[in-house]
C-alpha atoms as a PDB file:
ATOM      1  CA  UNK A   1      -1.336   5.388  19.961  1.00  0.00           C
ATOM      2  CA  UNK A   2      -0.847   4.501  16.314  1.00  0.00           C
ATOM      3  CA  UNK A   3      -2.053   6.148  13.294  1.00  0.00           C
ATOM      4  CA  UNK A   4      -2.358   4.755  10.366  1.00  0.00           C
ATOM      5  CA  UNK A   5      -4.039   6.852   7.069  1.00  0.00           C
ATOM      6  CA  UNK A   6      -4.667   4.539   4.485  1.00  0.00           C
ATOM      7  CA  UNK A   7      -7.126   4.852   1.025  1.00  0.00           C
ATOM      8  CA  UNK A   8      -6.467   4.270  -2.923  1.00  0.00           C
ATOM      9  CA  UNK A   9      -4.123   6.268  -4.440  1.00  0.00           C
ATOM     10  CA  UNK A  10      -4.580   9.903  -5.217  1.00  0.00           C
ATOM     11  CA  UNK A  11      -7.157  10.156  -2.364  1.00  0.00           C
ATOM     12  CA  UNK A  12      -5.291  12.958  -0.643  1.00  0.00           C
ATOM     13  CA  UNK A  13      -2.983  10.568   2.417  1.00  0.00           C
ATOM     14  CA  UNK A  14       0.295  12.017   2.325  1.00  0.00           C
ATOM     15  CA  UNK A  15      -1.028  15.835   3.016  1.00  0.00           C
ATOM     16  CA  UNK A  16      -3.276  14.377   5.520  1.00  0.00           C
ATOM     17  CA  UNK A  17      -0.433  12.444   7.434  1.00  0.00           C
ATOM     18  CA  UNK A  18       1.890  15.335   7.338  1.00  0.00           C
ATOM     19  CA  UNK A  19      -0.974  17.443   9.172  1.00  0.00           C
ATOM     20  CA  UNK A  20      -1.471  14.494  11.945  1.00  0.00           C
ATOM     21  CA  UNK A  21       2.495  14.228  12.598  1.00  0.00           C
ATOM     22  CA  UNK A  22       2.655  18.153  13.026  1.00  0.00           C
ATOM     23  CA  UNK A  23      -0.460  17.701  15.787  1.00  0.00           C
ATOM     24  CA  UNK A  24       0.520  14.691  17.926  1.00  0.00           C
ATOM     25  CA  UNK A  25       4.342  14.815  17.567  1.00  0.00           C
ATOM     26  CA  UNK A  26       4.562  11.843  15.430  1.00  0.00           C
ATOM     27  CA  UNK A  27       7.018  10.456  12.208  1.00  0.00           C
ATOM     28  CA  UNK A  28       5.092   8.445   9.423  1.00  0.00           C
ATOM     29  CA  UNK A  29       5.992   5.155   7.920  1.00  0.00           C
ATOM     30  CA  UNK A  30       5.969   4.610   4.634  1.00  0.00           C
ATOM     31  CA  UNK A  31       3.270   1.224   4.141  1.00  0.00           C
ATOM     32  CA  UNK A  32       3.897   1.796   0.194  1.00  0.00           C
ATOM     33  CA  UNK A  33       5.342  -1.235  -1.583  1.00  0.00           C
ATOM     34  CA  UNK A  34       6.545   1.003  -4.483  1.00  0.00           C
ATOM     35  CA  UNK A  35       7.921   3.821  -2.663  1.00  0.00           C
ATOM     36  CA  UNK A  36      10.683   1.207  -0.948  1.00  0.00           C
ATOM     37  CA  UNK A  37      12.625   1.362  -3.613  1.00  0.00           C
ATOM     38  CA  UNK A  38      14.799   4.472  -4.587  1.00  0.00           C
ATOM     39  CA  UNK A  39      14.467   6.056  -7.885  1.00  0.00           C
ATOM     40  CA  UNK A  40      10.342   4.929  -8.268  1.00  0.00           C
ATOM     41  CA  UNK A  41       9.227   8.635  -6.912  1.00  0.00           C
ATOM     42  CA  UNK A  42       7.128  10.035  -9.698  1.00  0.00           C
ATOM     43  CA  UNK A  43       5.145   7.137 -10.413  1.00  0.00           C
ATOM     44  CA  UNK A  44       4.723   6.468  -6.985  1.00  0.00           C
ATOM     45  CA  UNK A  45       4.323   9.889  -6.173  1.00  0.00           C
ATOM     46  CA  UNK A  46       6.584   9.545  -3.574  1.00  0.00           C
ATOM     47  CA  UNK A  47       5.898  12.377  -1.009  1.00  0.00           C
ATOM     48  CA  UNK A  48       8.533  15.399  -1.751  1.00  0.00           C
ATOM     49  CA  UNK A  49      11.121  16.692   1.124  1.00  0.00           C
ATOM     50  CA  UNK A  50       9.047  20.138   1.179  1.00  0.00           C
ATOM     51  CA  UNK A  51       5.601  18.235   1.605  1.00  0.00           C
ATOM     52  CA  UNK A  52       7.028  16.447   4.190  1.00  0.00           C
ATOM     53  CA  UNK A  53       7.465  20.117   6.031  1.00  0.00           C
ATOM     54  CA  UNK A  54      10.237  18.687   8.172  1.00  0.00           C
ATOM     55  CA  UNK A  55       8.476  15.369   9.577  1.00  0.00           C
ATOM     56  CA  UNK A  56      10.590  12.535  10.132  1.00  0.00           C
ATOM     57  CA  UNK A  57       9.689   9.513   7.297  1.00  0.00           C
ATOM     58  CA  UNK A  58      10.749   5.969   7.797  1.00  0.00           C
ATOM     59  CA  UNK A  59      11.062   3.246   5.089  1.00  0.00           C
ATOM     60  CA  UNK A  60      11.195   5.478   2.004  1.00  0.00           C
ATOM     61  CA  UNK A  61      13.751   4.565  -0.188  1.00  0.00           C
ATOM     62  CA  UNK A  62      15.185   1.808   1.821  1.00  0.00           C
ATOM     63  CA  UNK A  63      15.927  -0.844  -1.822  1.00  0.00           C
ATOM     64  CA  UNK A  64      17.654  -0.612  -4.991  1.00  0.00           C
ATOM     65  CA  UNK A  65      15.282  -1.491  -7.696  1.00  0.00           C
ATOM     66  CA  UNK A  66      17.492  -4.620  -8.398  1.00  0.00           C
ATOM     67  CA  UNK A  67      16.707  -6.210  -4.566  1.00  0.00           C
ATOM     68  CA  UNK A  68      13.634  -8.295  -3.876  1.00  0.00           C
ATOM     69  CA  UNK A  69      12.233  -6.414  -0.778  1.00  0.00           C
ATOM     70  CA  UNK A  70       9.451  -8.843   0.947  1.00  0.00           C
ATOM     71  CA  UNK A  71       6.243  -8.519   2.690  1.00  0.00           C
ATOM     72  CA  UNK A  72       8.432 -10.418   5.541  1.00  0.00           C
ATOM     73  CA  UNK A  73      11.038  -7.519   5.210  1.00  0.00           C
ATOM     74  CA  UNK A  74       8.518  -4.848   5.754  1.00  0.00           C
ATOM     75  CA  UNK A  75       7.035  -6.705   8.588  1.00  0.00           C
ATOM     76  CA  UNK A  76      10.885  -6.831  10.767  1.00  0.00           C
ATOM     77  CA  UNK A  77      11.381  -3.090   9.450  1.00  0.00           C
ATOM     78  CA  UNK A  78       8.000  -1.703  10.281  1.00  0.00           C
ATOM     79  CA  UNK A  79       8.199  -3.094  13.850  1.00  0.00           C
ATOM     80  CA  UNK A  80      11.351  -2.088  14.482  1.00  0.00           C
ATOM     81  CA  UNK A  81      10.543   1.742  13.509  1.00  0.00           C
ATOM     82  CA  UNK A  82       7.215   1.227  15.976  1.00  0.00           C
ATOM     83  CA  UNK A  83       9.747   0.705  18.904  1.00  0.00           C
ATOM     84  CA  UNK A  84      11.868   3.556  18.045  1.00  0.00           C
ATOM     85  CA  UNK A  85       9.860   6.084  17.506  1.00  0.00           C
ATOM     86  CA  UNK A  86       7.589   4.951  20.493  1.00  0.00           C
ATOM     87  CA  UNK A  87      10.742   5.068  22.953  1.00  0.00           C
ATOM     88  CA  UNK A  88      11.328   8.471  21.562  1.00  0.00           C
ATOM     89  CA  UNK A  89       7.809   9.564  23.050  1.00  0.00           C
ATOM     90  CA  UNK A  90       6.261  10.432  19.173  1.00  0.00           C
ATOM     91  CA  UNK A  91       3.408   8.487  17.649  1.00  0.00           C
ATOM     92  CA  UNK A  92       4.262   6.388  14.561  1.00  0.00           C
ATOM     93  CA  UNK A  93       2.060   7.280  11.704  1.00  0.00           C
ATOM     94  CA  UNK A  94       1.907   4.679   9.323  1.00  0.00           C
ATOM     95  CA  UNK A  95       0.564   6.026   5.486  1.00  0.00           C
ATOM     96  CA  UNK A  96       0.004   4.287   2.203  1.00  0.00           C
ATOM     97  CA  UNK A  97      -2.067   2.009   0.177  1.00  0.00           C
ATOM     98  CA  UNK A  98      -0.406  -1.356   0.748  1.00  0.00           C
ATOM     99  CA  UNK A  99      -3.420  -3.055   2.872  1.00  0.00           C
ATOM    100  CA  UNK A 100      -1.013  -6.565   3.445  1.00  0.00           C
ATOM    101  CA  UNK A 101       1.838  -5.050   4.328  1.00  0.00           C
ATOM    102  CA  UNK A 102      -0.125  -3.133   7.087  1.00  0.00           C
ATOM    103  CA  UNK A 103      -1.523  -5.705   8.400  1.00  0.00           C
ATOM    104  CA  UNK A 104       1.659  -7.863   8.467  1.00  0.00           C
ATOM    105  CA  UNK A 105       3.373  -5.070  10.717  1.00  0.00           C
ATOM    106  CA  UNK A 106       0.865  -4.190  13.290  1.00  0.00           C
ATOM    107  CA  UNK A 107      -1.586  -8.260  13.057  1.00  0.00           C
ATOM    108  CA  UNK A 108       0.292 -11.314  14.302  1.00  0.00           C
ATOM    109  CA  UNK A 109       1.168 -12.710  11.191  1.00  0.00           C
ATOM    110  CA  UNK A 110       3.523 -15.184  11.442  1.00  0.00           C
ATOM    111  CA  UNK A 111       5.244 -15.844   8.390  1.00  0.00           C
ATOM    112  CA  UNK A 112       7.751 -18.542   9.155  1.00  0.00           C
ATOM    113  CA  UNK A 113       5.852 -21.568   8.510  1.00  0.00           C
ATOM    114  CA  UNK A 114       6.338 -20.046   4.589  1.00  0.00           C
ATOM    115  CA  UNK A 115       9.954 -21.411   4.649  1.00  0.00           C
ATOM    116  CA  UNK A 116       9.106 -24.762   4.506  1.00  0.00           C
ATOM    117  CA  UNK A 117       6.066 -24.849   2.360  1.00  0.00           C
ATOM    118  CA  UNK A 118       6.350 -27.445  -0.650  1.00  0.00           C
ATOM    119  CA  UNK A 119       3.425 -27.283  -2.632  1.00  0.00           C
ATOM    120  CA  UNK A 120       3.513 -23.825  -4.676  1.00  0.00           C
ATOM    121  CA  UNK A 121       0.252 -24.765  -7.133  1.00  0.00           C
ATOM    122  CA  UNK A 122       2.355 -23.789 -10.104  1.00  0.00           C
ATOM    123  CA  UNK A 123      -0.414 -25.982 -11.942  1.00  0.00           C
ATOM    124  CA  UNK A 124      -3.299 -24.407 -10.803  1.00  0.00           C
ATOM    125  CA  UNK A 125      -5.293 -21.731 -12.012  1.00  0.00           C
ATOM    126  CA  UNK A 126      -5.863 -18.596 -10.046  1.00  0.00           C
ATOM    127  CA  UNK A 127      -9.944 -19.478 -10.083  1.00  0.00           C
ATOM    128  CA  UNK A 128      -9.231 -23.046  -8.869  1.00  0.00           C
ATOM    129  CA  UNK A 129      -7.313 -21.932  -5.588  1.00  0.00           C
ATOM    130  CA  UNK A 130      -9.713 -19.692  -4.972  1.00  0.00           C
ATOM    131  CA  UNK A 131     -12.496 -22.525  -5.037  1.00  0.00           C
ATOM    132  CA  UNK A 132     -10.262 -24.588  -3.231  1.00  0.00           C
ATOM    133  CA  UNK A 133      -9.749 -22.265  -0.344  1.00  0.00           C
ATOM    134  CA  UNK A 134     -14.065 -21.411  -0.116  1.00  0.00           C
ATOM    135  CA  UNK A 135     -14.313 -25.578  -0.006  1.00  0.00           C
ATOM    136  CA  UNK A 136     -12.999 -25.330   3.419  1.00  0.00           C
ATOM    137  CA  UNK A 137     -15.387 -22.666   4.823  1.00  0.00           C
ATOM    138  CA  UNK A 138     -12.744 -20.329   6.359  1.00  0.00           C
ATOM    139  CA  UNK A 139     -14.437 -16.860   7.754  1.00  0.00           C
ATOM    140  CA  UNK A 140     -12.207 -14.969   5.351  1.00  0.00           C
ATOM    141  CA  UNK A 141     -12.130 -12.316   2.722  1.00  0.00           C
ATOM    142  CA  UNK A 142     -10.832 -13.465  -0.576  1.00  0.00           C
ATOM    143  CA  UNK A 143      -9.264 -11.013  -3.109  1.00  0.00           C
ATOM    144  CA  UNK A 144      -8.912 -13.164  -6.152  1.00  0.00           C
ATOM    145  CA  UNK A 145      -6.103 -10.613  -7.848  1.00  0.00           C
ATOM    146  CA  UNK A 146      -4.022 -11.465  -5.084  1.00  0.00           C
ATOM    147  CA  UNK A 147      -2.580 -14.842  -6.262  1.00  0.00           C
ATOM    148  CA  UNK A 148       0.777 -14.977  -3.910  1.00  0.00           C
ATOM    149  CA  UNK A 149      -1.434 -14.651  -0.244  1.00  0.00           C
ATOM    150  CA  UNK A 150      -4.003 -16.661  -1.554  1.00  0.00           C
ATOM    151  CA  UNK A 151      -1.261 -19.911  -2.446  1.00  0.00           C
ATOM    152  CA  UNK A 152       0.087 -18.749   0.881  1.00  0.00           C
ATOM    153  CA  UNK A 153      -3.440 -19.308   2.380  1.00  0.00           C
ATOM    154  CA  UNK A 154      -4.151 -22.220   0.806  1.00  0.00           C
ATOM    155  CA  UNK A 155      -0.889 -24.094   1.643  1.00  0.00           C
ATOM    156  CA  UNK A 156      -2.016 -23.231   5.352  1.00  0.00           C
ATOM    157  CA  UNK A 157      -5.317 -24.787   5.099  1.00  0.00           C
ATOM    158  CA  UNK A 158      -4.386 -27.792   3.303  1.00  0.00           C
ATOM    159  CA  UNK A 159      -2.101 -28.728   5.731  1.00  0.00           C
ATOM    160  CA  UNK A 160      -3.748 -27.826   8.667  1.00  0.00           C
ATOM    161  CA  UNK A 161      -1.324 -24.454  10.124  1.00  0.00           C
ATOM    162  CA  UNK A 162      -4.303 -22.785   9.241  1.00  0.00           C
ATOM    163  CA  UNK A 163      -5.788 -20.483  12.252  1.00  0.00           C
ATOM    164  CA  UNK A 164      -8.557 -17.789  11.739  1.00  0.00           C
ATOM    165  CA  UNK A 165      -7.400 -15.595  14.863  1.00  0.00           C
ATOM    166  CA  UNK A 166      -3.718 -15.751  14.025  1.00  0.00           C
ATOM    167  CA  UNK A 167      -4.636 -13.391  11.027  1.00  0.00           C
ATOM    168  CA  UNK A 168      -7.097 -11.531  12.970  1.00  0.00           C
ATOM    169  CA  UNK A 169      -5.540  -9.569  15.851  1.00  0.00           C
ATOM    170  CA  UNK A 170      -3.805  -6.800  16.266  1.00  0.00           C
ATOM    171  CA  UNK A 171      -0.536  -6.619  18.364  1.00  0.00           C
ATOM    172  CA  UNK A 172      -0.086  -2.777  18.708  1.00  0.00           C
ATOM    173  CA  UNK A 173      -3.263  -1.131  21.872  1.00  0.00           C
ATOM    174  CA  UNK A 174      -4.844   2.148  21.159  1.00  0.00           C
ATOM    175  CA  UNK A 175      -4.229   1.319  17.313  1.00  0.00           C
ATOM    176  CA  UNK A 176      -6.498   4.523  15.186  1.00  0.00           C
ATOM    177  CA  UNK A 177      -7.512   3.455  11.226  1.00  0.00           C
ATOM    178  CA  UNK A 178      -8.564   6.613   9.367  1.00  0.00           C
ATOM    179  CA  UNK A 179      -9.730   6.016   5.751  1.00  0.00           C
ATOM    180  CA  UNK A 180      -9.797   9.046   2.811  1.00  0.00           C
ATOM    181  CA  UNK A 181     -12.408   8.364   0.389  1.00  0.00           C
ATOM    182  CA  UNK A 182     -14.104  10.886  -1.991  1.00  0.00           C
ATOM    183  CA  UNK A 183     -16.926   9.644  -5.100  1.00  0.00           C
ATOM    184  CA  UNK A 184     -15.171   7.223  -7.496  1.00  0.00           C
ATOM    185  CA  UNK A 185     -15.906  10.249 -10.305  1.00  0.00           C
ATOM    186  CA  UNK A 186     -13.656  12.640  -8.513  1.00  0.00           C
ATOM    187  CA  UNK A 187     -11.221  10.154  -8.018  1.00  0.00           C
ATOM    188  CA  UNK A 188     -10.553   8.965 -11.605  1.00  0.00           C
ATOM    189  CA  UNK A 189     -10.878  12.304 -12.787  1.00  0.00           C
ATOM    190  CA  UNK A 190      -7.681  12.938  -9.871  1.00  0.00           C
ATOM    191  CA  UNK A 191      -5.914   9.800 -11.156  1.00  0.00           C
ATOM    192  CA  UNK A 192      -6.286  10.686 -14.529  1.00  0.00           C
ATOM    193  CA  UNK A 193      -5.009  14.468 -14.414  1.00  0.00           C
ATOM    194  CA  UNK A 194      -2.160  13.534 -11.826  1.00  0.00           C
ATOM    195  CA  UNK A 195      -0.630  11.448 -14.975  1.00  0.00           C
ATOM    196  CA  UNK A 196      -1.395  13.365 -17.691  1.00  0.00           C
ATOM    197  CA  UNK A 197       0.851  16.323 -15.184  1.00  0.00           C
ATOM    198  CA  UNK A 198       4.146  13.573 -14.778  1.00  0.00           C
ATOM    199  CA  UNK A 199       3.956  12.061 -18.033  1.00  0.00           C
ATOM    200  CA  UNK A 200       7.167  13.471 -19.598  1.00  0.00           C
ATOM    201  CA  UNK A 201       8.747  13.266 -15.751  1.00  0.00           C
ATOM    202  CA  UNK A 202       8.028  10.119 -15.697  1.00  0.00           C
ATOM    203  CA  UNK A 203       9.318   8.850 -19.118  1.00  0.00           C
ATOM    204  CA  UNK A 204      12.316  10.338 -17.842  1.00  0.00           C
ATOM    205  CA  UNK A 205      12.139   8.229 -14.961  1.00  0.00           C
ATOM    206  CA  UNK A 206      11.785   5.310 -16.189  1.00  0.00           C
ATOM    207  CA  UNK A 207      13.705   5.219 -19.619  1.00  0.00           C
ATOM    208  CA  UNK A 208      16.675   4.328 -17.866  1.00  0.00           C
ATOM    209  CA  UNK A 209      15.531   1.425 -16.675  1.00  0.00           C
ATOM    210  CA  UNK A 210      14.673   0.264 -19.804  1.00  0.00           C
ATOM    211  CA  UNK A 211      18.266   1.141 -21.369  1.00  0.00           C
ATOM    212  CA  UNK A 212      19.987  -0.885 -18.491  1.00  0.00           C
ATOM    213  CA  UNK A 213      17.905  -3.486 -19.263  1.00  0.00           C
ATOM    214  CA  UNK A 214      16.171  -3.716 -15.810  1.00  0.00           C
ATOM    215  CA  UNK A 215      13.280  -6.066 -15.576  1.00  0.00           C
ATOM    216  CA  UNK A 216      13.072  -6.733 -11.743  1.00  0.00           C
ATOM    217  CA  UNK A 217      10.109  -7.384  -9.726  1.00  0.00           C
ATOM    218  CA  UNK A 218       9.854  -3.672  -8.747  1.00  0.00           C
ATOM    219  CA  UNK A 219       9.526  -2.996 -12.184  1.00  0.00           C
ATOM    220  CA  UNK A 220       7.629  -5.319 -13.627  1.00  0.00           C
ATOM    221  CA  UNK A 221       4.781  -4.765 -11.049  1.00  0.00           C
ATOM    222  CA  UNK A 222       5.058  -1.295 -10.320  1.00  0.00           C
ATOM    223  CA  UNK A 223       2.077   0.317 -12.247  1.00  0.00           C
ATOM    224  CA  UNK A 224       3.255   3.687 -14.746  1.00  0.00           C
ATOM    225  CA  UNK A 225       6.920   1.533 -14.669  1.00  0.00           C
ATOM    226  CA  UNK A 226       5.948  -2.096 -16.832  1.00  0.00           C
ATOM    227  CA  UNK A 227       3.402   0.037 -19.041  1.00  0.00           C
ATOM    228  CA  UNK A 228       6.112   2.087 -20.479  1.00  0.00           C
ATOM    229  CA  UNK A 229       8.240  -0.953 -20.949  1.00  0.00           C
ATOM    230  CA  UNK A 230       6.594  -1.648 -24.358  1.00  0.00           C
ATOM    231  CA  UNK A 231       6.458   2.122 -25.576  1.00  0.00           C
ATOM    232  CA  UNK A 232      10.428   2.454 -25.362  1.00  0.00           C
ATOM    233  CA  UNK A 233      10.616  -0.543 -27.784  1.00  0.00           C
ATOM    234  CA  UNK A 234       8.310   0.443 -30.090  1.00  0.00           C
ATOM    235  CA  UNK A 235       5.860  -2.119 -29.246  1.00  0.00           C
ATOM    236  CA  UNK A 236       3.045   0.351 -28.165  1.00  0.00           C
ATOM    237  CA  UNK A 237       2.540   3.883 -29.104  1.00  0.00           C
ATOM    238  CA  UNK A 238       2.614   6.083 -26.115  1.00  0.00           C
ATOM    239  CA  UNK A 239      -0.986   7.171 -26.399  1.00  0.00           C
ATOM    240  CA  UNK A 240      -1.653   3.425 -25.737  1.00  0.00           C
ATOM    241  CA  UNK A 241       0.677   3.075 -22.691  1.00  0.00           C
ATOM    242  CA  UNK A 242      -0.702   5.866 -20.937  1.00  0.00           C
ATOM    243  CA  UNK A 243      -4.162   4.412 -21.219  1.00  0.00           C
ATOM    244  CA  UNK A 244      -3.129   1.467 -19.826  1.00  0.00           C
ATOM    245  CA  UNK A 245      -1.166   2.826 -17.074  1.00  0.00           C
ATOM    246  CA  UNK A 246      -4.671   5.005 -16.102  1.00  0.00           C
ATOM    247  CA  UNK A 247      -6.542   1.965 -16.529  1.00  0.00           C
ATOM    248  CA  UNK A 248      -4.580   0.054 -13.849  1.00  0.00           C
ATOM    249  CA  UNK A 249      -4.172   2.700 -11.639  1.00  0.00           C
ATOM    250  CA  UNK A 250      -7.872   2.841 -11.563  1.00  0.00           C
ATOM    251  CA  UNK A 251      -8.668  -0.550 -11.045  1.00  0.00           C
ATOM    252  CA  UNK A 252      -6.112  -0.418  -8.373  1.00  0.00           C
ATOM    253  CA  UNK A 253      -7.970   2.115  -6.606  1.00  0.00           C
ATOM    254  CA  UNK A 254     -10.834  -0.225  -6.698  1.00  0.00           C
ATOM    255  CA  UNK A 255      -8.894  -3.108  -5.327  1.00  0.00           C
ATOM    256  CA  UNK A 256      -7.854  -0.935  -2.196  1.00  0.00           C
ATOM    257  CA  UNK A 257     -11.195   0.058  -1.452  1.00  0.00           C
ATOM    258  CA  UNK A 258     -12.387  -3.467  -1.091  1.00  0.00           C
ATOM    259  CA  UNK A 259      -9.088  -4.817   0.539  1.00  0.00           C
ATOM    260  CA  UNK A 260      -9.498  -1.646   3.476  1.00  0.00           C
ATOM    261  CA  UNK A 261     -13.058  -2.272   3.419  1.00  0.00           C
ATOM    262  CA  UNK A 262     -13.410  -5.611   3.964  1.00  0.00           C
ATOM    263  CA  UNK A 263     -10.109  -6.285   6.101  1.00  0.00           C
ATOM    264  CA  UNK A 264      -9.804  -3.343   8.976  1.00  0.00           C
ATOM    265  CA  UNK A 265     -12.410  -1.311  10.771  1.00  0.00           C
ATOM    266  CA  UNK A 266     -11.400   2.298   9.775  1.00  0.00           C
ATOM    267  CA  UNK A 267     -13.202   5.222  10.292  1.00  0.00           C
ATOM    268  CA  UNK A 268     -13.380   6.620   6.514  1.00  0.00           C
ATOM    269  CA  UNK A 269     -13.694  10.613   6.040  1.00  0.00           C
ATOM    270  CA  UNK A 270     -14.378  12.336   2.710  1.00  0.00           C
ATOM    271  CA  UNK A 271     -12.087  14.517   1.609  1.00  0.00           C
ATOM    272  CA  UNK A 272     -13.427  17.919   0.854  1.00  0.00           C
ATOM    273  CA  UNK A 273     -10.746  18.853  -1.712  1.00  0.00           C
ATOM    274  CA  UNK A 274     -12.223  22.656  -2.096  1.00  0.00           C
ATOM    275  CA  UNK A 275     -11.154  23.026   1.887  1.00  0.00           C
ATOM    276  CA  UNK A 276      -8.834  19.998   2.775  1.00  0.00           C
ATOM    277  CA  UNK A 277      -8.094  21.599   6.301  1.00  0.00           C
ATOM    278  CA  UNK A 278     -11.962  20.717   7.189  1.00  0.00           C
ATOM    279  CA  UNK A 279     -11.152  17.016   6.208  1.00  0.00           C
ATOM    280  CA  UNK A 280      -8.038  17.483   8.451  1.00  0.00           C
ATOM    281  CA  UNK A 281     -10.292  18.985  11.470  1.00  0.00           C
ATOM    282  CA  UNK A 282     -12.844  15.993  10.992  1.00  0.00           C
ATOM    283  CA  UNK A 283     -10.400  13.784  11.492  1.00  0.00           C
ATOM    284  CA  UNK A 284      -8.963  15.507  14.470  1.00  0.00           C
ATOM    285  CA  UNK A 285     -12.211  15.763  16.264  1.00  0.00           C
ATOM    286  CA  UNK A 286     -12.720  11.936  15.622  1.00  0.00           C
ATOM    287  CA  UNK A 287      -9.863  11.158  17.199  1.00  0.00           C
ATOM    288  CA  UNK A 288     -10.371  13.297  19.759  1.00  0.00           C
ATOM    289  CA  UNK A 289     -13.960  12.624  20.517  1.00  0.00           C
ATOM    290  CA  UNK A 290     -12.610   8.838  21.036  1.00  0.00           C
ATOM    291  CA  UNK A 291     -10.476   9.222  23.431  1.00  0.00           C
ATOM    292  CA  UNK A 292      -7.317   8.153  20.968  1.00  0.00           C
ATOM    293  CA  UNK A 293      -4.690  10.372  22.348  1.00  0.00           C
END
């Protein structure tokens, strides 16, 4: 069996993983893009070493901030850490909010064909390759904020490498997708007072960054990193930044809650934050109940 506990950010995963690891001898995998690289861990909110209550975690802090850690990279690591843990008799867990880097470990996703691809659509709008891609009638969801997978699809279609099932199934039996959702009030209102707590952490976090005169893609993408940016030189008052970092944080949230919807058949549960270990026992009788053991 694998686990994997996926949801938007703030929606309760890490505690819930823990639980599940302690209850079917398992280790979790990180499927986080952010929490790759070392130093991101209170923007990320990068699970603590007494949260993690002595479970074994894989692919946490793995990068420098500097390197340029790929989809492709997670796909060879994440597989790898399936095999180990497997032929150490424990269930790999996998948690995190990183839908395409999921799917790349545990769907056959092939992603060689990528090194040869000529056309990158430097010239075309985000919109247009979008069109382009509906012209040709594909039985696919389309998430038009994600530009790089969407050039990557198109470059498949329009020269024919294109398959529908290649995308499609899973490589991994007996593979368990349990989803944390909760009311989208409770969840901004979550995401909202988990910043306003690690604002002043975080400044420290991420200040010196900014003095070295780091700008890498970890950075740069990473949301509560590239707000700040513009606050240490003065561009933005701080007030400002933090909206903005709240703002994308939220409409992340949304973006994961299509992406899981629309792209994996997972159970989803909703948390009962007043008593989380009912949320935990749901899920446990689910599992259970299935025959997923």
């Amino acid at each position: 069996m694998i686990l994997c506990v996926v949801g938007p950010t703030g929606v309760g995963k890490t505690r819930l993983s823990v639980e599940l690891a302690k209850i079917y001898n398992g280790e979790i995998i990180n499927v986080d893009a952010m929490q790759i690289y070392k130093g991101l861990d209170i923007g990320t909110a990068k699970v603590t070493q007494k949260e993690k209550q002595g479970i074994v975690h894989h692919l946490f802090d793995i990068c420098e901030v500097e390197e340029d850690y790929s989809v492709f990279d997670y796909q060879r690591d994440a597989r790898k850490k399936i095999k180990e843990i497997q032929q150490k008799g424990k269930v790999p867990i996998f948690v995190g909010g990183t839908g395409y880097y999921l799917k790349a470990a545990l769907y056959d996703y092939d992603f060689a064909f990528e090194n040869h691809m000529i056309d990158t659509y430097d010239d075309v709008s985000s919109d247009e390759i979008c069109n382009r891609i509906m012209q040709y009638g594909v039985d696919i969801v389309i998430d038009p904020n994600n530009r790089k997978r969407n050039i990557r699809l198109l470059q498949k279609l329009d020269v024919g490498d294109f398959k529908v099932q290649d995308i499609f199934h899973l490589l991994y039996n007996d593979v368990v997708f349990i989803g944390l959702t909760t009311e989208r009030a409770i969840l901004y209102e979550r995401i909202n007072r988990r910043l306003d707590d690690m604002i002043v952490p975080l400044i420290d976090e991420v200040k010196p960054f900014y003095l070295k005169n780091i700008r890498s893609k970890a950075l740069m993408n990473g949301i509560g990193y590239k707000e700040l940016y513009p606050f240490f030189s003065n561009e933005k008052s701080l007030c400002c930044c933090v909206d903005d970092i709240k703002k994308n944080t939220r409409n992340y949230a949304k973006r994961q809650y299509t992406w899981f919807q629309n792209q994996m058949d997972i159970h989803w549960f909703h948390v009962d934050y007043d008593d989380f270990s009912k949320t935990i026992m749901d899920v446990i009788h689910w599992i259970e109940e299935n025959n997923h053991k």
